[in-house]
N, C-alpha and C. Protein backbone atom coordinates (compact mmCIF):
# COMPACT_ATOMS: atom_id res chain seq x y z
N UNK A 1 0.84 -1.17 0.00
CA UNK A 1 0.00 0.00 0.00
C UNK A 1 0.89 1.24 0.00
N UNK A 2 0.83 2.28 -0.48
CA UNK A 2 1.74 3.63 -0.99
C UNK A 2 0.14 4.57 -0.08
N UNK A 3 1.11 5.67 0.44
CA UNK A 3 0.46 6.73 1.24
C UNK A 3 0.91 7.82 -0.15
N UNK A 4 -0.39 8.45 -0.72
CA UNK A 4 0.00 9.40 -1.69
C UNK A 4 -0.62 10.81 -1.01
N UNK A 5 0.19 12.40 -0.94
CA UNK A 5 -0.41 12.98 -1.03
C UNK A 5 -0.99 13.85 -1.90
N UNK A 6 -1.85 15.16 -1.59
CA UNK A 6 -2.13 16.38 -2.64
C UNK A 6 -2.44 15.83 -3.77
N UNK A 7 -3.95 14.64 -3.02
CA UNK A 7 -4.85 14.47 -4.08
C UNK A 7 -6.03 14.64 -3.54
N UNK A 8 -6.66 15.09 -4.54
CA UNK A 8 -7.51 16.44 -4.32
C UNK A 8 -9.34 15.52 -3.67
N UNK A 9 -9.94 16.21 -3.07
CA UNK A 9 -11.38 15.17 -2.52
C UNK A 9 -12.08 15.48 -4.01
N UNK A 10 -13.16 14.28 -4.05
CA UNK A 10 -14.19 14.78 -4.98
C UNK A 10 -15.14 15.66 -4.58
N UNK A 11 -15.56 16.39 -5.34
CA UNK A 11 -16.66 17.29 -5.24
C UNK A 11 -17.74 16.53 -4.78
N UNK A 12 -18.33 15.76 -4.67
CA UNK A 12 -19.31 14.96 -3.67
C UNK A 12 -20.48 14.87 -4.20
N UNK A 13 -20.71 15.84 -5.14
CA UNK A 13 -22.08 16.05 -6.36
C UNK A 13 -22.08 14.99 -7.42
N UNK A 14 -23.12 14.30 -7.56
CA UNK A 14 -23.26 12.83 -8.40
C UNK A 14 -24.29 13.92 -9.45
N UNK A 15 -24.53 12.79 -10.43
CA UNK A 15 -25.24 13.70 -11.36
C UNK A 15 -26.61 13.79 -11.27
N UNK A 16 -27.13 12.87 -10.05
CA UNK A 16 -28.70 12.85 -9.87
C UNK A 16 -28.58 13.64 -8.62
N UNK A 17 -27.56 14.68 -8.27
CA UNK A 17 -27.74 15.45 -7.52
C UNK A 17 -27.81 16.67 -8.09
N UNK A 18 -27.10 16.84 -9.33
CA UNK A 18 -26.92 17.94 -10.01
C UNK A 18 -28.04 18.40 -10.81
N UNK A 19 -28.88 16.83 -11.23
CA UNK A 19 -30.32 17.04 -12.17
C UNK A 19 -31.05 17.43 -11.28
N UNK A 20 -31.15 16.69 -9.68
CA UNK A 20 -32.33 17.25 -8.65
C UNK A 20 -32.57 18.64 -8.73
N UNK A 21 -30.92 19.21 -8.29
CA UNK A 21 -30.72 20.72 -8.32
C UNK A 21 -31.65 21.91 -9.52
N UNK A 22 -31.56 21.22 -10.40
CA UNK A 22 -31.99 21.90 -11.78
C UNK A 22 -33.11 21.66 -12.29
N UNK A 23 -34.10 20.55 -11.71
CA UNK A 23 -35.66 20.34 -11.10
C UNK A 23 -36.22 21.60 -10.62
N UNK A 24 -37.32 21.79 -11.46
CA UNK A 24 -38.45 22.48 -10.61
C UNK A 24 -39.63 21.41 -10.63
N UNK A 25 -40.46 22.16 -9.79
CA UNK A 25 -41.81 21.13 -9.25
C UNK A 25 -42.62 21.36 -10.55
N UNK A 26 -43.01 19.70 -11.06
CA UNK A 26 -43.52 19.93 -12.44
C UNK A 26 -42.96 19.20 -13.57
N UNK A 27 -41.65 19.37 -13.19
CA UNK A 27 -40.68 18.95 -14.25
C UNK A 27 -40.11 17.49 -13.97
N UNK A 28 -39.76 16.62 -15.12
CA UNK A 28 -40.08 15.34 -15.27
C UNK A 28 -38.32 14.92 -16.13
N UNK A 29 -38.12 13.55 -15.85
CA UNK A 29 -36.76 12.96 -16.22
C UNK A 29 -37.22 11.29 -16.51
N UNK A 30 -37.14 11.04 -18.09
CA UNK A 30 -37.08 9.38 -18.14
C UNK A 30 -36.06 9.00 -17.90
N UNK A 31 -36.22 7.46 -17.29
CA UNK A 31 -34.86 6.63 -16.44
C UNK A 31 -35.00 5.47 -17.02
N UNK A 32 -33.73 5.06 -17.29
CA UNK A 32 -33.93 3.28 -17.83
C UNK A 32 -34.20 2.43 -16.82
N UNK A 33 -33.66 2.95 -15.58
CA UNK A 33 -34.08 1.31 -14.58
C UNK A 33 -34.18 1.89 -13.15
N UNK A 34 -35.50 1.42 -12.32
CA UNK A 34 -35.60 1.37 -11.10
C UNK A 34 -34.59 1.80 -10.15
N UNK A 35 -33.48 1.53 -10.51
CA UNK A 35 -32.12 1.82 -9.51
C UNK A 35 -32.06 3.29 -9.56
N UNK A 36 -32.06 3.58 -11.07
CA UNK A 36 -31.79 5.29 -11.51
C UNK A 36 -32.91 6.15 -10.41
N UNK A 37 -34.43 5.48 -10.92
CA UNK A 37 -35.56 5.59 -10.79
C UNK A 37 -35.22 6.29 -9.23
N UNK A 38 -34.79 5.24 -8.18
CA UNK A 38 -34.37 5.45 -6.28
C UNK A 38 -33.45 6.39 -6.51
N UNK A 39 -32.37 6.06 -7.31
CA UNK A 39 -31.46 7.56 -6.98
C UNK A 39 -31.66 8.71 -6.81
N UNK A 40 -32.62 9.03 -8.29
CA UNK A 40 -33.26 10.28 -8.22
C UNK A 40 -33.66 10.83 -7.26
N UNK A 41 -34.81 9.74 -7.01
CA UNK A 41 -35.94 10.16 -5.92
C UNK A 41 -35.50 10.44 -4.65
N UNK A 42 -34.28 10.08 -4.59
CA UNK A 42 -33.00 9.83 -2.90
C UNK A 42 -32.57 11.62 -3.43
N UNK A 43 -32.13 11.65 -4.30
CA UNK A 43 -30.81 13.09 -4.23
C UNK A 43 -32.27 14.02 -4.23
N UNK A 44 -33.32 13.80 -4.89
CA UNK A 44 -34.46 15.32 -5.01
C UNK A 44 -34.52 15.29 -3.07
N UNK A 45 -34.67 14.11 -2.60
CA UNK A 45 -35.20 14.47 -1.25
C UNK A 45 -34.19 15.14 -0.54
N UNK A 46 -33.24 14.49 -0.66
CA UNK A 46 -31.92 14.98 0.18
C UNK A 46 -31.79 16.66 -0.37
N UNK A 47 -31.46 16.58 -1.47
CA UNK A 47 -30.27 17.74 -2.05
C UNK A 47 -31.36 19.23 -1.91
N UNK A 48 -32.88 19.12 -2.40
CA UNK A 48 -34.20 19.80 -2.09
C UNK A 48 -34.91 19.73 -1.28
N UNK A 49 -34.86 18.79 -0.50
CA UNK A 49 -35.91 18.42 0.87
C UNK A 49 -37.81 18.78 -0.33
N UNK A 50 -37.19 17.61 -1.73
CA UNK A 50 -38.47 17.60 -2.38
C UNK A 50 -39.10 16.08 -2.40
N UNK A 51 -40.34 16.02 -3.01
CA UNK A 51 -40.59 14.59 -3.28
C UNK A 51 -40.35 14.54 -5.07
N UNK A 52 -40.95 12.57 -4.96
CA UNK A 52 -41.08 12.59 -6.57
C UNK A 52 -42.24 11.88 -6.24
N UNK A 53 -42.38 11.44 -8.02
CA UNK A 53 -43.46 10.18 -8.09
C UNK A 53 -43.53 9.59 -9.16
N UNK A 54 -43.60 8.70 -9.37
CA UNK A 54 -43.10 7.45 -11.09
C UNK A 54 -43.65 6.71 -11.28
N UNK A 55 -43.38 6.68 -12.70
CA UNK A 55 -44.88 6.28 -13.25
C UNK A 55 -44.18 5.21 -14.21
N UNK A 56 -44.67 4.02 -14.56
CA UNK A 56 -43.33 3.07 -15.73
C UNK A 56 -44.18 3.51 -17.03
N UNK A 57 -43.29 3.42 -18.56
CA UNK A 57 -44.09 3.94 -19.14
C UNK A 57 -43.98 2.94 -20.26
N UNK A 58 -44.65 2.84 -21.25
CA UNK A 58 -45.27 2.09 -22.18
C UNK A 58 -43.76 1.27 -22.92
N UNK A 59 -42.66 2.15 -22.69
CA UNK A 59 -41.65 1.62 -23.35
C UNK A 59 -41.00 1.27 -22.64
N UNK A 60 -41.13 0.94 -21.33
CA UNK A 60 -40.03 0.04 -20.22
C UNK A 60 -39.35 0.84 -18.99
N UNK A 61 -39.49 2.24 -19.77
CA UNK A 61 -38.65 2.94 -19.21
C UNK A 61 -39.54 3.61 -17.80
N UNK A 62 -39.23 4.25 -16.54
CA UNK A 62 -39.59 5.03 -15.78
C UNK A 62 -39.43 6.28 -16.08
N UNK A 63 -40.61 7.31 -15.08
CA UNK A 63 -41.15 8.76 -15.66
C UNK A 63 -40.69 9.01 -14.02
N UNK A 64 -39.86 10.12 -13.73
CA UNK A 64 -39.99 10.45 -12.32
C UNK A 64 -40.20 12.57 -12.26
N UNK A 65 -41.07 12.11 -11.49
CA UNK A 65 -41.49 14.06 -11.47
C UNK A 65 -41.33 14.01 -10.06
N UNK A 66 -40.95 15.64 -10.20
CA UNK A 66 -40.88 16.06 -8.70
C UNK A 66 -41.88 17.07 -8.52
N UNK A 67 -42.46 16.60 -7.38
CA UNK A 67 -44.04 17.26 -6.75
C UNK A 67 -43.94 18.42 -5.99
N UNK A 68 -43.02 18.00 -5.22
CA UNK A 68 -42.48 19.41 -4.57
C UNK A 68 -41.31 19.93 -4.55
């Protein structure tokens, strides 16, 4: 194991934190799979203290809107 320094932290922002961010109430994101589907719905609550709600849609895919 090697001790490296003056490497730098990550910024800590995932990208379903960055889409939450850029959500307004109303506005809607298709997801290919259930997993995406929780992420979302995890970073809108956390990152906005918002909800969602999802809907699966005719082509497989999930619909997630945020309500508040």
């Amino acid at each position: 194991m090697k001790i490296e320094k003056n490497i730098p932290f990550p910024n800590g922002r995932g990208k379903w934190v960055e889409i939450s961010q850029k959500m307004e109430v109303g506005d809607s994101v298709l997801v290919k799979t259930t997993a995406e589907a929780c992420s979302l719905g995890l970073a809108v609550k956390r990152a906005v203290n918002g909800k969602v709600t999802t809907a699966k849609q005719a082509c497989g895919n999930i619909r997630v809107w945020r309500k508040e």
